[in-house]
PDB file of N, CA and C in Angstrom:
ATOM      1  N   UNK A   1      81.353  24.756 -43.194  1.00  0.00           N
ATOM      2  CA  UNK A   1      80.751  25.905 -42.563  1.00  0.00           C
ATOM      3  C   UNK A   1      81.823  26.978 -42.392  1.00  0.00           C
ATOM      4  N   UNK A   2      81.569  27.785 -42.384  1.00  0.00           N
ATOM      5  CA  UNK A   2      82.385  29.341 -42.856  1.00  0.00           C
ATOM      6  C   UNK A   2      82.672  29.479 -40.919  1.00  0.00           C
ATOM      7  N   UNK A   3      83.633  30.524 -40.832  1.00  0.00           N
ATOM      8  CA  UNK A   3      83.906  31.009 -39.496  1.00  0.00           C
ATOM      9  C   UNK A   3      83.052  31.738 -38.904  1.00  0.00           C
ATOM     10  N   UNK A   4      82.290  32.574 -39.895  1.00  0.00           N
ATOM     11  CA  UNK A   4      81.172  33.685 -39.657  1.00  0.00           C
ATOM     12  C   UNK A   4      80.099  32.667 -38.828  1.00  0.00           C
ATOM     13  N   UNK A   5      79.525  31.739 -39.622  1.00  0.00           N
ATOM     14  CA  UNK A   5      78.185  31.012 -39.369  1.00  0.00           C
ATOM     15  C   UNK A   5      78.782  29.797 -38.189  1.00  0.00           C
ATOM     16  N   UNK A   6      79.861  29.571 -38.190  1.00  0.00           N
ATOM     17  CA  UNK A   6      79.940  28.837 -36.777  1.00  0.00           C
ATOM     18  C   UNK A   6      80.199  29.405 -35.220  1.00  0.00           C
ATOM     19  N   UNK A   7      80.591  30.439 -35.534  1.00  0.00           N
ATOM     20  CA  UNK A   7      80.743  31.722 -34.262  1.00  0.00           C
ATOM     21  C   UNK A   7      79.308  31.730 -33.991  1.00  0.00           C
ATOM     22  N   UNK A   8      78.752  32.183 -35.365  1.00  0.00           N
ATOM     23  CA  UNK A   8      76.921  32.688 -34.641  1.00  0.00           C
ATOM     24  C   UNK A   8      76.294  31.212 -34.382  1.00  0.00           C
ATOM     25  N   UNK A   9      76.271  30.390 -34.931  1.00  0.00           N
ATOM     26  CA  UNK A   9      75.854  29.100 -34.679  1.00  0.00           C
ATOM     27  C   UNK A   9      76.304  28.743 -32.956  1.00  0.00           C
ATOM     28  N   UNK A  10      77.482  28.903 -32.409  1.00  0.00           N
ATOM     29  CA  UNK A  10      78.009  28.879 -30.988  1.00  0.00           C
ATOM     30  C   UNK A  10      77.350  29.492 -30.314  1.00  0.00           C
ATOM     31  N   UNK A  11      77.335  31.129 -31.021  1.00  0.00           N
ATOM     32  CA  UNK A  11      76.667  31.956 -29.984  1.00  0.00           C
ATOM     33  C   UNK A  11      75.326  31.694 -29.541  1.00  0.00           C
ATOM     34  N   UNK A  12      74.820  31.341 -30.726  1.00  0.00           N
ATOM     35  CA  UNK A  12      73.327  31.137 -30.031  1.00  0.00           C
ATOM     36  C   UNK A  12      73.147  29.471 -29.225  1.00  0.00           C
ATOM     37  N   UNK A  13      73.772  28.818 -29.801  1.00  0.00           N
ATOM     38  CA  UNK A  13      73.753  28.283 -28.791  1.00  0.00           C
ATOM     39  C   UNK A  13      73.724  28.377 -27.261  1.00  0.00           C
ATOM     40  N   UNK A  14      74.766  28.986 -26.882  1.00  0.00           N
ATOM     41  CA  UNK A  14      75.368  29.222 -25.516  1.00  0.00           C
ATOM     42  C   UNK A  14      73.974  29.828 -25.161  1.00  0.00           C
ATOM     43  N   UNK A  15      73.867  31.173 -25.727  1.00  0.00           N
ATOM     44  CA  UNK A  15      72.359  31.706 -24.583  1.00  0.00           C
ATOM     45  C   UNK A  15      71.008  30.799 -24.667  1.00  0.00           C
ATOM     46  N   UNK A  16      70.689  30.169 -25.940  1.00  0.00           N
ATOM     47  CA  UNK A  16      69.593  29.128 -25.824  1.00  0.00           C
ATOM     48  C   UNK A  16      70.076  28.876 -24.239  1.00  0.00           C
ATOM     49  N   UNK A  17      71.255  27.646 -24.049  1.00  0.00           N
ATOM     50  CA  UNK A  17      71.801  26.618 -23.328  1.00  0.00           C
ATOM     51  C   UNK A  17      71.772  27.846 -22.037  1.00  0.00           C
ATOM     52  N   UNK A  18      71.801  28.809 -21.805  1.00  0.00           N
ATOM     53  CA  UNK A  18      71.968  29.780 -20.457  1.00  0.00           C
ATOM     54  C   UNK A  18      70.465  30.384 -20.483  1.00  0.00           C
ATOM     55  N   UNK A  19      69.388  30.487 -21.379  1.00  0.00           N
ATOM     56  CA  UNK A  19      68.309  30.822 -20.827  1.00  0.00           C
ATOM     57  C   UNK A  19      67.706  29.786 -20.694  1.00  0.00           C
ATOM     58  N   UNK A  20      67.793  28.719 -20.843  1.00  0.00           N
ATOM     59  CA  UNK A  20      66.904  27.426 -20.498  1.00  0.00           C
ATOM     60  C   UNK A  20      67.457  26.990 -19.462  1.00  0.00           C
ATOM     61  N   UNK A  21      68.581  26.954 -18.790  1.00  0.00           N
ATOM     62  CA  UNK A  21      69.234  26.527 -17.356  1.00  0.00           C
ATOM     63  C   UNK A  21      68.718  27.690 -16.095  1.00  0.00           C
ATOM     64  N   UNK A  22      68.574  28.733 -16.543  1.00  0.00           N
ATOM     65  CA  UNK A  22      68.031  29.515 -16.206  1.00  0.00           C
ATOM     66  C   UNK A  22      66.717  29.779 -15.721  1.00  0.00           C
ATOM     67  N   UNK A  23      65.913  29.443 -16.660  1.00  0.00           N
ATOM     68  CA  UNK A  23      64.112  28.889 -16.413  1.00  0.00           C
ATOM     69  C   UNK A  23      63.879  27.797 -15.734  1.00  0.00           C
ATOM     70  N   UNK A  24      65.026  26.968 -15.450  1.00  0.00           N
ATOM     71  CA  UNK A  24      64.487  25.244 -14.950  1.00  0.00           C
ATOM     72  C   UNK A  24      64.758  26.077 -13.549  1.00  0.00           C
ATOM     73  N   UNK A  25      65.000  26.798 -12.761  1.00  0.00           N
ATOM     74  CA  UNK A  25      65.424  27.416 -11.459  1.00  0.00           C
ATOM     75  C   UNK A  25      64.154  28.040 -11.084  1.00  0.00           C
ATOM     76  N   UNK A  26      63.722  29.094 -11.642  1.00  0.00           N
ATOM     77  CA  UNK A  26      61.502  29.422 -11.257  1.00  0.00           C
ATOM     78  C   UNK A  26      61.066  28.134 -10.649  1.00  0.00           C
ATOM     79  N   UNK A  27      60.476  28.048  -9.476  1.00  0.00           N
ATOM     80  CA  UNK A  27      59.733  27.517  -9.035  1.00  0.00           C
ATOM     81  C   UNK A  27      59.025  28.993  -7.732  1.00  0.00           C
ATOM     82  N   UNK A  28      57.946  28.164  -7.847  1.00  0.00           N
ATOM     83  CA  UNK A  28      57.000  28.716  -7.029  1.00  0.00           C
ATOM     84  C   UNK A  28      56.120  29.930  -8.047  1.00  0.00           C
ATOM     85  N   UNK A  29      55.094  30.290  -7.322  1.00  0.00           N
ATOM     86  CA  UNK A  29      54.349  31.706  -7.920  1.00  0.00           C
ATOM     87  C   UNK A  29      55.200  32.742  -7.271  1.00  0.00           C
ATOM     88  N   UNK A  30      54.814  33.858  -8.111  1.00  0.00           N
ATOM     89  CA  UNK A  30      55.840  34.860  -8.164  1.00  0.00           C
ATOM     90  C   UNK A  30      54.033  36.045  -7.739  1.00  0.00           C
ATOM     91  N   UNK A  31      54.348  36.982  -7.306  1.00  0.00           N
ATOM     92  CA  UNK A  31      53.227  37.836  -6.315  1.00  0.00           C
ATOM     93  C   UNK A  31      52.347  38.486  -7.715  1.00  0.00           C
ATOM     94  N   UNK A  32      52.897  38.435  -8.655  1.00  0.00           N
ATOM     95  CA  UNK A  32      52.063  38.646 -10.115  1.00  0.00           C
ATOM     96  C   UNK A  32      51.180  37.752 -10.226  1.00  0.00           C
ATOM     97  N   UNK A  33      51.307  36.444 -10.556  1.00  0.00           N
ATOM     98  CA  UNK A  33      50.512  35.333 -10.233  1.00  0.00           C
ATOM     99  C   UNK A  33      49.431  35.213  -9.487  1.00  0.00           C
ATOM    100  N   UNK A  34      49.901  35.515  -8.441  1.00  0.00           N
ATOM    101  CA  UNK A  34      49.040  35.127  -6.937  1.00  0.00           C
ATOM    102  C   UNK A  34      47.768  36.680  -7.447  1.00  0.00           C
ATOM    103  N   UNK A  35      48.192  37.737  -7.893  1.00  0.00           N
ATOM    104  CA  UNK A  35      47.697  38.657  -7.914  1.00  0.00           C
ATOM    105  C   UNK A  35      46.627  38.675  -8.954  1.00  0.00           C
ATOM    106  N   UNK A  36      46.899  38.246  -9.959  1.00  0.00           N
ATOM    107  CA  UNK A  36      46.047  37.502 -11.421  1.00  0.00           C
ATOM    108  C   UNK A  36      45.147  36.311 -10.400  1.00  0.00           C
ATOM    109  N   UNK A  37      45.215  35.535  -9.641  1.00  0.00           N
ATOM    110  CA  UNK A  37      44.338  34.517  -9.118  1.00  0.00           C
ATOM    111  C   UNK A  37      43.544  35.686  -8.327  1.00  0.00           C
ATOM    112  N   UNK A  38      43.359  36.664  -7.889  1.00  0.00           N
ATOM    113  CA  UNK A  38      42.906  37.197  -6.776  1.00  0.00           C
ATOM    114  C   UNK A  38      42.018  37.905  -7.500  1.00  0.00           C
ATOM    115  N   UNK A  39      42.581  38.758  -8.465  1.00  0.00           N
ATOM    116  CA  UNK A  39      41.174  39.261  -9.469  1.00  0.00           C
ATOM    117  C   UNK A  39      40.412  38.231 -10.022  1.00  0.00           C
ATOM    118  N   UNK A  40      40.638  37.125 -10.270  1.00  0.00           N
ATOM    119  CA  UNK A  40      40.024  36.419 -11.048  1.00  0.00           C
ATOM    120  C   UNK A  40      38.807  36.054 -10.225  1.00  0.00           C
ATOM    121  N   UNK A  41      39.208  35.472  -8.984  1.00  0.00           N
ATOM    122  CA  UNK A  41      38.431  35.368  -7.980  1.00  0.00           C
ATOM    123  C   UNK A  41      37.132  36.509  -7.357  1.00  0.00           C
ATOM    124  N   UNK A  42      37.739  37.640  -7.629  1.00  0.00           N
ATOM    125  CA  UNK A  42      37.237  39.061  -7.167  1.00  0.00           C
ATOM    126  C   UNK A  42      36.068  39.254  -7.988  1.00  0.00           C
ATOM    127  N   UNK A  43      36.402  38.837  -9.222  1.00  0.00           N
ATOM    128  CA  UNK A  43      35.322  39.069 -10.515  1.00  0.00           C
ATOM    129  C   UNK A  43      34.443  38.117 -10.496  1.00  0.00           C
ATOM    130  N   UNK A  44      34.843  36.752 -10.208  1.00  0.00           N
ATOM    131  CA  UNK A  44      33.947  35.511 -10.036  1.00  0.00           C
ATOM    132  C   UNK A  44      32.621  36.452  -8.752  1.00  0.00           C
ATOM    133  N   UNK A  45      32.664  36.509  -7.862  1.00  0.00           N
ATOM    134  CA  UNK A  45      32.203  37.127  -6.796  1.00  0.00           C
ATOM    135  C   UNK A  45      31.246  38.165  -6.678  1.00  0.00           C
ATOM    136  N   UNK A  46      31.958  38.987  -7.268  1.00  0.00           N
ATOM    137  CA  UNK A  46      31.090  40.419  -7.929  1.00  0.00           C
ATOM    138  C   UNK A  46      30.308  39.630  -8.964  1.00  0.00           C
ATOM    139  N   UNK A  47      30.264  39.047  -9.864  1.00  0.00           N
ATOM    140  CA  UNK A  47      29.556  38.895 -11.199  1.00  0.00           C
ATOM    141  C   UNK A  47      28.531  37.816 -10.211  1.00  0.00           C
ATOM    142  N   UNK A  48      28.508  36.946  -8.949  1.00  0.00           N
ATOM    143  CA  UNK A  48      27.277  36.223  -8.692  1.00  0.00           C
ATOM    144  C   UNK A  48      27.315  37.027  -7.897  1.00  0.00           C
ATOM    145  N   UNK A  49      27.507  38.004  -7.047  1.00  0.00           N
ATOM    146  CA  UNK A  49      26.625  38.436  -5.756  1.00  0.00           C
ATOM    147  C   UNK A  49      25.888  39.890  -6.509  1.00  0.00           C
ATOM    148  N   UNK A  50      26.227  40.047  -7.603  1.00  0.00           N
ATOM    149  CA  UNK A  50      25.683  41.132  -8.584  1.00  0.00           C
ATOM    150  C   UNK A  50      24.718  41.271  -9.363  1.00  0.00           C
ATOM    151  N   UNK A  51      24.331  39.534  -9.598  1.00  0.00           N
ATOM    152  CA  UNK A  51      23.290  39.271 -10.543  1.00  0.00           C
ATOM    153  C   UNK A  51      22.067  38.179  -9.830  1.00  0.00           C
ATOM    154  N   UNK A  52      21.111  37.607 -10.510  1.00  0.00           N
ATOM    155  CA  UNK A  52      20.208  36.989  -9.824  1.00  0.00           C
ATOM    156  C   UNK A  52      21.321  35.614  -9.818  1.00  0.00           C
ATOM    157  N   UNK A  53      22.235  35.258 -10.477  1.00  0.00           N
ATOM    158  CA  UNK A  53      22.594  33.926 -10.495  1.00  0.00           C
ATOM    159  C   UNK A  53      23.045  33.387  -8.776  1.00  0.00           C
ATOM    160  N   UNK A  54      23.759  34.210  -8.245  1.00  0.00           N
ATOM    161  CA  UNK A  54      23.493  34.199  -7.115  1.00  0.00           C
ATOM    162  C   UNK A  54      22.340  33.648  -6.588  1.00  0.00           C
ATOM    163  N   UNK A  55      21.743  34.394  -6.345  1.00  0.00           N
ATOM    164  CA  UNK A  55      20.375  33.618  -5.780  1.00  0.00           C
ATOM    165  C   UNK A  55      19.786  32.347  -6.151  1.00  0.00           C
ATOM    166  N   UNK A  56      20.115  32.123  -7.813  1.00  0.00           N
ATOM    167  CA  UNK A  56      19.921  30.972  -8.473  1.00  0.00           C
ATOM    168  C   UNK A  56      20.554  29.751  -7.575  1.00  0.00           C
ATOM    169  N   UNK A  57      21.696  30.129  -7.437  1.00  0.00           N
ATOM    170  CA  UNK A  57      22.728  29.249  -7.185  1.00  0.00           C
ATOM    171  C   UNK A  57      22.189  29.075  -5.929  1.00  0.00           C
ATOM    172  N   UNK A  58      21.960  29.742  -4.923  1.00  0.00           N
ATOM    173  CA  UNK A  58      21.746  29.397  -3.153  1.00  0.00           C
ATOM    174  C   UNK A  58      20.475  28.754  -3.177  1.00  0.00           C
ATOM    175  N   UNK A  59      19.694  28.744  -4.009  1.00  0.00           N
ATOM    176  CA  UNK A  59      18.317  28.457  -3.811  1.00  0.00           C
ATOM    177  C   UNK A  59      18.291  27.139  -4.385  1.00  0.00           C
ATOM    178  N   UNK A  60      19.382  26.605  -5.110  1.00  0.00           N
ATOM    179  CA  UNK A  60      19.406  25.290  -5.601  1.00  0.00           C
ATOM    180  C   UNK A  60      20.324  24.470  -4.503  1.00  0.00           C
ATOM    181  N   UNK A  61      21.162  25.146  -4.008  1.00  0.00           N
ATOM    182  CA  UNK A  61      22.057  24.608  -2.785  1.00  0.00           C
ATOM    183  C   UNK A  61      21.117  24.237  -2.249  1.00  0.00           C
ATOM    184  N   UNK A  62      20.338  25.204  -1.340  1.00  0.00           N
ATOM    185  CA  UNK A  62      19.264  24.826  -0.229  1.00  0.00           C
ATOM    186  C   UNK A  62      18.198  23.908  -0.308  1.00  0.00           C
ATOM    187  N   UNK A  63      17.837  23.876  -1.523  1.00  0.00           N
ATOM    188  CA  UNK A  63      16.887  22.949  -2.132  1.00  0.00           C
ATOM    189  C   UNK A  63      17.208  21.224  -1.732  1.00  0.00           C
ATOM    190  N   UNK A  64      18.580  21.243  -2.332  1.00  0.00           N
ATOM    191  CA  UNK A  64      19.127  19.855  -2.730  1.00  0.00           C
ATOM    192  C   UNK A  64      19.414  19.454  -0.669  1.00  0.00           C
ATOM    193  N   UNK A  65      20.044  20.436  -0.081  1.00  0.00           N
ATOM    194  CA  UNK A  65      20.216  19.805   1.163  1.00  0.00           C
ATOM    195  C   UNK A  65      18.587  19.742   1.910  1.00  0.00           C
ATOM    196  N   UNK A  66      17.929  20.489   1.576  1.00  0.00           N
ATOM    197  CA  UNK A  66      16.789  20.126   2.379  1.00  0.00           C
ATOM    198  C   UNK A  66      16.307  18.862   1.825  1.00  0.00           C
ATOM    199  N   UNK A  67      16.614  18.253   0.742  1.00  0.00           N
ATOM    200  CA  UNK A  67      15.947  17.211   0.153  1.00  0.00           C
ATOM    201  C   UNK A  67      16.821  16.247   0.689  1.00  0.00           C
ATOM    202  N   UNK A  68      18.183  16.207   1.278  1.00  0.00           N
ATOM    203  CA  UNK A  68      19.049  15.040   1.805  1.00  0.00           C
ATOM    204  C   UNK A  68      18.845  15.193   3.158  1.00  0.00           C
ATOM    205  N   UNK A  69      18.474  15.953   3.764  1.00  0.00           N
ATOM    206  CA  UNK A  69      18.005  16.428   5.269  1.00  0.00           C
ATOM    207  C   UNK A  69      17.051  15.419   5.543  1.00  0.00           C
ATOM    208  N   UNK A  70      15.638  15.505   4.604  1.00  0.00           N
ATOM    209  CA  UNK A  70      14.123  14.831   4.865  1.00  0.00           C
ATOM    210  C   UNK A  70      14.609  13.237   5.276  1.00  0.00           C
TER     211      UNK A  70
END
């Protein structure tokens, strides 16, 4: 192996080996995250209190407990 291709062969090494030591340190959600769960949620919400499924949905809830109620 030539001097050229083992320098770059090192180099990349090293930052592979420093951005992967690097990533094992993230833990937890980061407020981007949490913020992506919150629309997701937001849209879930709007899309049944927006449409008949909503109602679909409560009227089968109520159904099934009045039938474990009797």
């Amino acid at each position: 192996m030539s001097d050229v291709m083992l320098r770059a062969v090192t180099k990349a090494k090293v930052r592979f080996d420093g951005w992967t030591r690097g990533r094992s340190g993230d833990r937890g959600q980061t407020a981007v995250e949490y913020l992506g769960i919150i629309v997701v949620v937001v849209a879930i919400v709007i899309a049944i209190t927006g449409t008949d499924i909503g109602n679909t949905i409560k009227n089968a809830i109520t159904t099934k407990i009045a039938t474990l109620t009797k």
